[in-house]
Protein backbone atom coordinates (compact mmCIF):
# COMPACT_ATOMS: atom_id res chain seq x y z
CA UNK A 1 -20.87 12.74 -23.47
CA UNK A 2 -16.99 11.47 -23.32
CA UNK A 3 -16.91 7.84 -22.49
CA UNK A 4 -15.81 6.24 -19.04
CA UNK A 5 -12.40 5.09 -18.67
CA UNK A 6 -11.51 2.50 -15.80
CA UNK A 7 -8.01 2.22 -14.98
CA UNK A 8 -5.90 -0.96 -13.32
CA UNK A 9 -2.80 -1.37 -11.88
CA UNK A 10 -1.44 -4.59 -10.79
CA UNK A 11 2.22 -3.68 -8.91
CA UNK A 12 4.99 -5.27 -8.15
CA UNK A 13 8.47 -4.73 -7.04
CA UNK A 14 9.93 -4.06 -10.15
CA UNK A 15 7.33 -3.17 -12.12
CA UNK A 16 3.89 -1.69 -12.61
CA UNK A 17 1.01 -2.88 -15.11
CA UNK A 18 -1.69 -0.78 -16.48
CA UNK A 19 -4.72 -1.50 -17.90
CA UNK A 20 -7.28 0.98 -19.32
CA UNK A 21 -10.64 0.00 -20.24
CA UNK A 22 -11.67 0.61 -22.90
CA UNK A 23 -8.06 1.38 -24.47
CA UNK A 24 -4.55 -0.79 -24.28
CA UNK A 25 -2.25 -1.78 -21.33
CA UNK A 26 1.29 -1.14 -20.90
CA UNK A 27 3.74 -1.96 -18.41
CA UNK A 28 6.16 0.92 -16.39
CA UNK A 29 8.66 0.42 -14.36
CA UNK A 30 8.18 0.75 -10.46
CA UNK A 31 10.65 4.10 -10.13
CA UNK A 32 9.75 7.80 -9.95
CA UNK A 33 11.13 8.66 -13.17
CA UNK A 34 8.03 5.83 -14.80
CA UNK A 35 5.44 6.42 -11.82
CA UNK A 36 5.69 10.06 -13.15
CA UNK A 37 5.19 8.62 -16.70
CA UNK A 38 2.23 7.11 -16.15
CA UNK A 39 0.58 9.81 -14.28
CA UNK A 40 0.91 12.30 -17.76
CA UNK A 41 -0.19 9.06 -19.58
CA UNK A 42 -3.37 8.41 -17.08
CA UNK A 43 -4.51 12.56 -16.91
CA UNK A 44 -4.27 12.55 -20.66
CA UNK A 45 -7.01 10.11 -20.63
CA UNK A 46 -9.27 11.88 -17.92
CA UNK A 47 -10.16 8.03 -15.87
CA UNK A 48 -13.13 7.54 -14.41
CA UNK A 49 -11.60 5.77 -12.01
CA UNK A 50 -8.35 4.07 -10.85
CA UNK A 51 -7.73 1.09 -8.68
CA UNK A 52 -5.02 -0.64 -7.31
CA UNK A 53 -4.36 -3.27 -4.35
CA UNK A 54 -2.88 -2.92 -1.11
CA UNK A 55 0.53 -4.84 -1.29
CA UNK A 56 2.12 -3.75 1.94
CA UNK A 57 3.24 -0.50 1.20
CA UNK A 58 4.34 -1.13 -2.61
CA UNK A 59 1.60 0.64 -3.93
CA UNK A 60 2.05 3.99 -1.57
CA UNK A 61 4.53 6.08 -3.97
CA UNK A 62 2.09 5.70 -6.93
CA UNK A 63 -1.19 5.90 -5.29
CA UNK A 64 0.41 8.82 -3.40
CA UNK A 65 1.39 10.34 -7.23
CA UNK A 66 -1.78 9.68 -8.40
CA UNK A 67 -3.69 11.42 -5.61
CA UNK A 68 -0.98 14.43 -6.07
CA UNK A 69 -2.10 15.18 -9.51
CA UNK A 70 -5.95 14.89 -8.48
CA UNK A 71 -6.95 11.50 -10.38
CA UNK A 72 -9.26 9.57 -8.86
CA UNK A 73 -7.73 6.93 -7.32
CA UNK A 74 -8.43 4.07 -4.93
CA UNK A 75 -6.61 1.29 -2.84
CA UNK A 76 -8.30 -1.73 -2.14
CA UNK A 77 -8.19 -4.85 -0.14
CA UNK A 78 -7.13 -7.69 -2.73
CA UNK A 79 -9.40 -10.13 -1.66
CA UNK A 80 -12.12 -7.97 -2.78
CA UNK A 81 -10.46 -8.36 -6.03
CA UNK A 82 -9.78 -12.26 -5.23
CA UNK A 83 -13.53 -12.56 -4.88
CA UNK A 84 -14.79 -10.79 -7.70
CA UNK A 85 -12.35 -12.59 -10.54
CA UNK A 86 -13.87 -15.87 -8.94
CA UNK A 87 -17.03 -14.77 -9.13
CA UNK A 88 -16.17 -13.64 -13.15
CA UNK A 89 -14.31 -16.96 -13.75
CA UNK A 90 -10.95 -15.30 -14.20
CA UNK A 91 -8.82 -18.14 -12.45
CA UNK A 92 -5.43 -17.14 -14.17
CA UNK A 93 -2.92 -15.36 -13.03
CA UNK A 94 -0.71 -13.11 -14.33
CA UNK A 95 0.07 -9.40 -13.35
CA UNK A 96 -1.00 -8.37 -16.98
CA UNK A 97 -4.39 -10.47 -16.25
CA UNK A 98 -4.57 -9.12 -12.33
CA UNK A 99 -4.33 -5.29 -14.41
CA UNK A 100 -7.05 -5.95 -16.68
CA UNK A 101 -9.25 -7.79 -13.46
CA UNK A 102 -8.73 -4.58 -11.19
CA UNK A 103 -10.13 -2.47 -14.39
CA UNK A 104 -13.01 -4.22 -14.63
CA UNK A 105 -13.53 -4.41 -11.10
CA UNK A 106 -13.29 -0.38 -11.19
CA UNK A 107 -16.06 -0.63 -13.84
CA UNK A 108 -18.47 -3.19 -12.07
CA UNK A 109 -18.22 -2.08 -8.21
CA UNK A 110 -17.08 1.72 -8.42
CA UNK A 111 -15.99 1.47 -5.40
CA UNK A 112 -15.52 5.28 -3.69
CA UNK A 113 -12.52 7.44 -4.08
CA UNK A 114 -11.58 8.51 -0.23
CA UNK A 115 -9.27 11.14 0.76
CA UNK A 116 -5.75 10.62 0.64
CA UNK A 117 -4.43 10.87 4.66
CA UNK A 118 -2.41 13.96 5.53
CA UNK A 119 1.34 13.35 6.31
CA UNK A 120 0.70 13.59 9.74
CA UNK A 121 -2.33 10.70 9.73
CA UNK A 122 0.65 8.73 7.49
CA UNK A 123 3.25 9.05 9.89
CA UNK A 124 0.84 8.16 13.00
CA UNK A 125 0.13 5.07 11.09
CA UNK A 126 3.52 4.04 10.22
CA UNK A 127 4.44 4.35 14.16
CA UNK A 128 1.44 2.35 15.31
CA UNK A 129 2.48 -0.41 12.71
CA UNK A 130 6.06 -0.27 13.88
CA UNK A 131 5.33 -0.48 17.47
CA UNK A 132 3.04 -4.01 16.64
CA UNK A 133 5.65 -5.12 15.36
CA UNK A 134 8.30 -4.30 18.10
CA UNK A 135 5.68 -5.49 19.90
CA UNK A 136 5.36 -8.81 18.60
CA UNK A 137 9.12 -9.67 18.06
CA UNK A 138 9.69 -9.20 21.78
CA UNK A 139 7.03 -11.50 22.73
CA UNK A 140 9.06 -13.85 20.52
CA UNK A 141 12.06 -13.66 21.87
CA UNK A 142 11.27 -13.31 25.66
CA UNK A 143 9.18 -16.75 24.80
CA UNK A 144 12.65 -18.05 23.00
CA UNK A 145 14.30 -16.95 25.95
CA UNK A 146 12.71 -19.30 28.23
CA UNK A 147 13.37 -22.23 26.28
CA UNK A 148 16.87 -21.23 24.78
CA UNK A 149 20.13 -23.31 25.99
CA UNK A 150 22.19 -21.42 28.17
CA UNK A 151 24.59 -20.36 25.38
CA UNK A 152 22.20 -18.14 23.42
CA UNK A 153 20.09 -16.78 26.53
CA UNK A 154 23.38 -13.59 26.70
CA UNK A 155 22.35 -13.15 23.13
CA UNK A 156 18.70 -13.11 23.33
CA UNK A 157 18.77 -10.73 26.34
CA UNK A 158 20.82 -8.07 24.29
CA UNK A 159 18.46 -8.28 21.75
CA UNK A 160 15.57 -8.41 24.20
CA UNK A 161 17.00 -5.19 25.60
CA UNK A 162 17.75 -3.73 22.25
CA UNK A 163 13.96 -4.14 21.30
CA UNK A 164 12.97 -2.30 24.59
CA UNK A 165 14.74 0.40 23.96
CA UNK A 166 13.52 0.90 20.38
CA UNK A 167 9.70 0.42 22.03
CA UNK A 168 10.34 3.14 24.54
CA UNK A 169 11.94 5.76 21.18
CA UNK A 170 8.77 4.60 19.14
CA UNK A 171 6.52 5.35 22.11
CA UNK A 172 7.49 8.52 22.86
CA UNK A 173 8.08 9.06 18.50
CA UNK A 174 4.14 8.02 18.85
CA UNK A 175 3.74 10.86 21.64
CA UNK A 176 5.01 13.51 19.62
CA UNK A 177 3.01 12.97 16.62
CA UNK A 178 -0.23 12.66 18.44
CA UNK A 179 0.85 16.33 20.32
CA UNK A 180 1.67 17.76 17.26
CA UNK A 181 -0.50 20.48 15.86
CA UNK A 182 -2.65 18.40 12.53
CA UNK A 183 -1.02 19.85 9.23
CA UNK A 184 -3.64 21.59 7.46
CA UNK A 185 -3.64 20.80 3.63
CA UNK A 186 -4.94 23.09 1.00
C-alpha cells in the first residue's frame, strides 16, 4: 500500500507555495513556464489530494493545469480554511504556513474533487459576473449623479451612457452563450 500524499497551495500574485504532506515544500513562481513545473513535480508524486483557495480568479490557470493533467484537485472557500487553522491553533500567517494549513486541511476534511466546468459553463460565468458588476457601477453613478455639482453631472452621464452600452453588449454576449450548442468534452 503506497502512502497518501496531501498537497497545498497557498497563491499569490507573484508566486505559488507548495506543500506536500508528508514530503517538503517549495515555492514556484505564478507563470506558465513554473505552473507547468509543478504539475511534473505534483504527478511524480501521485497526491491524494490537492487543495487550494479561491482568490478571485488567481488560482484559475493552475487549478485549470492541474485538472488538465487529471490530478485531483480542489478549490475551496478560504474561510473553510480560516476556520479550520483556528480550530488547530495555527494563528500565524505566512503563505509558507497558509501551504502547509491547506495540506493538512486536505488530510483532515477530504473534501470532494468536483468536475472541472466546461469552457462554455466558464465563459457563462465570467459574463454573469461581469454583468453584476456593470450592474452595480451604474447604480453608483446614476446615485452620484443625483448628488453631483453641475460641473461633473456631463461627465457622469457619458460614463452613465458608456456603462449602458457595455450592459446591453454583455447581455446579448450572455444570449449567445446560453444559445450556444454545450461543448461536449471527452
Amino acid at each position: 500500500m503506497t502512502a497518501e500524499v496531501f498537497v497545498g497551495l497557498d497563491v499569490s500574485q507573484e508566486c505559488v507555495d507548495v506543500a506536500v504532506r508528508p514530503g517538503t515544500a517549495f515555492q514556484i513562481a505564478h507563470d506558465e513556464p513554473e505552473i507547468a513545473e509543478a504539475v511534473e513535480r505534483l504527478q511524480a508524486v501521485h497526491p491524494t489530494l490537492i487543495v487550494l483557495e479561491a482568490t478571485g480568479g488567481l488560482e484559475v490557470p493552475l487549478a485549470g493545469a492541474l485538472a488538465a493533467a487529471a490530478l485531483p484537485v480542489v478549490v475551496i472557500n478560504p474561510r473553510q480554511v480560516r476556520d479550520f487553522a483556528r480550530a488547530t491553533g495555527q494563528l500565524a500567517k505566512t503563505d509558507r504556513l497558509d501551504a502547509q494549513v491547506l495540506a493538512q486541511f486536505a488530510e483532515a476534511i477530504r473534501p470532494p474533487v468536483r468536475a472541472v466546468p466546461d469552457e462554455q459553463t466558464q465563459a457563462l460565468a465570467a459574463l454573469v459576473a461581469r454583468r453584476r458588476q456593470l450592474i452595480e457601477m451604474l447604480t453608483a453613478e446614476k446615485n452620484r449623479l443625483r448628488l453631483a455639482a453641475r460641473p461633473i453631472q456631463k461627465r457622469l452621464r457619458a460614463h452613465i451612457t458608456w456603462l449602458e452600452k457595455e450592459l446591453a453588449a454583455t447581455d446579448m454576449d450572455l444570449a449567445t452563450t446560453m444559445r450556444a450548442p454545450p461543448i461536449l468534452l471527452h
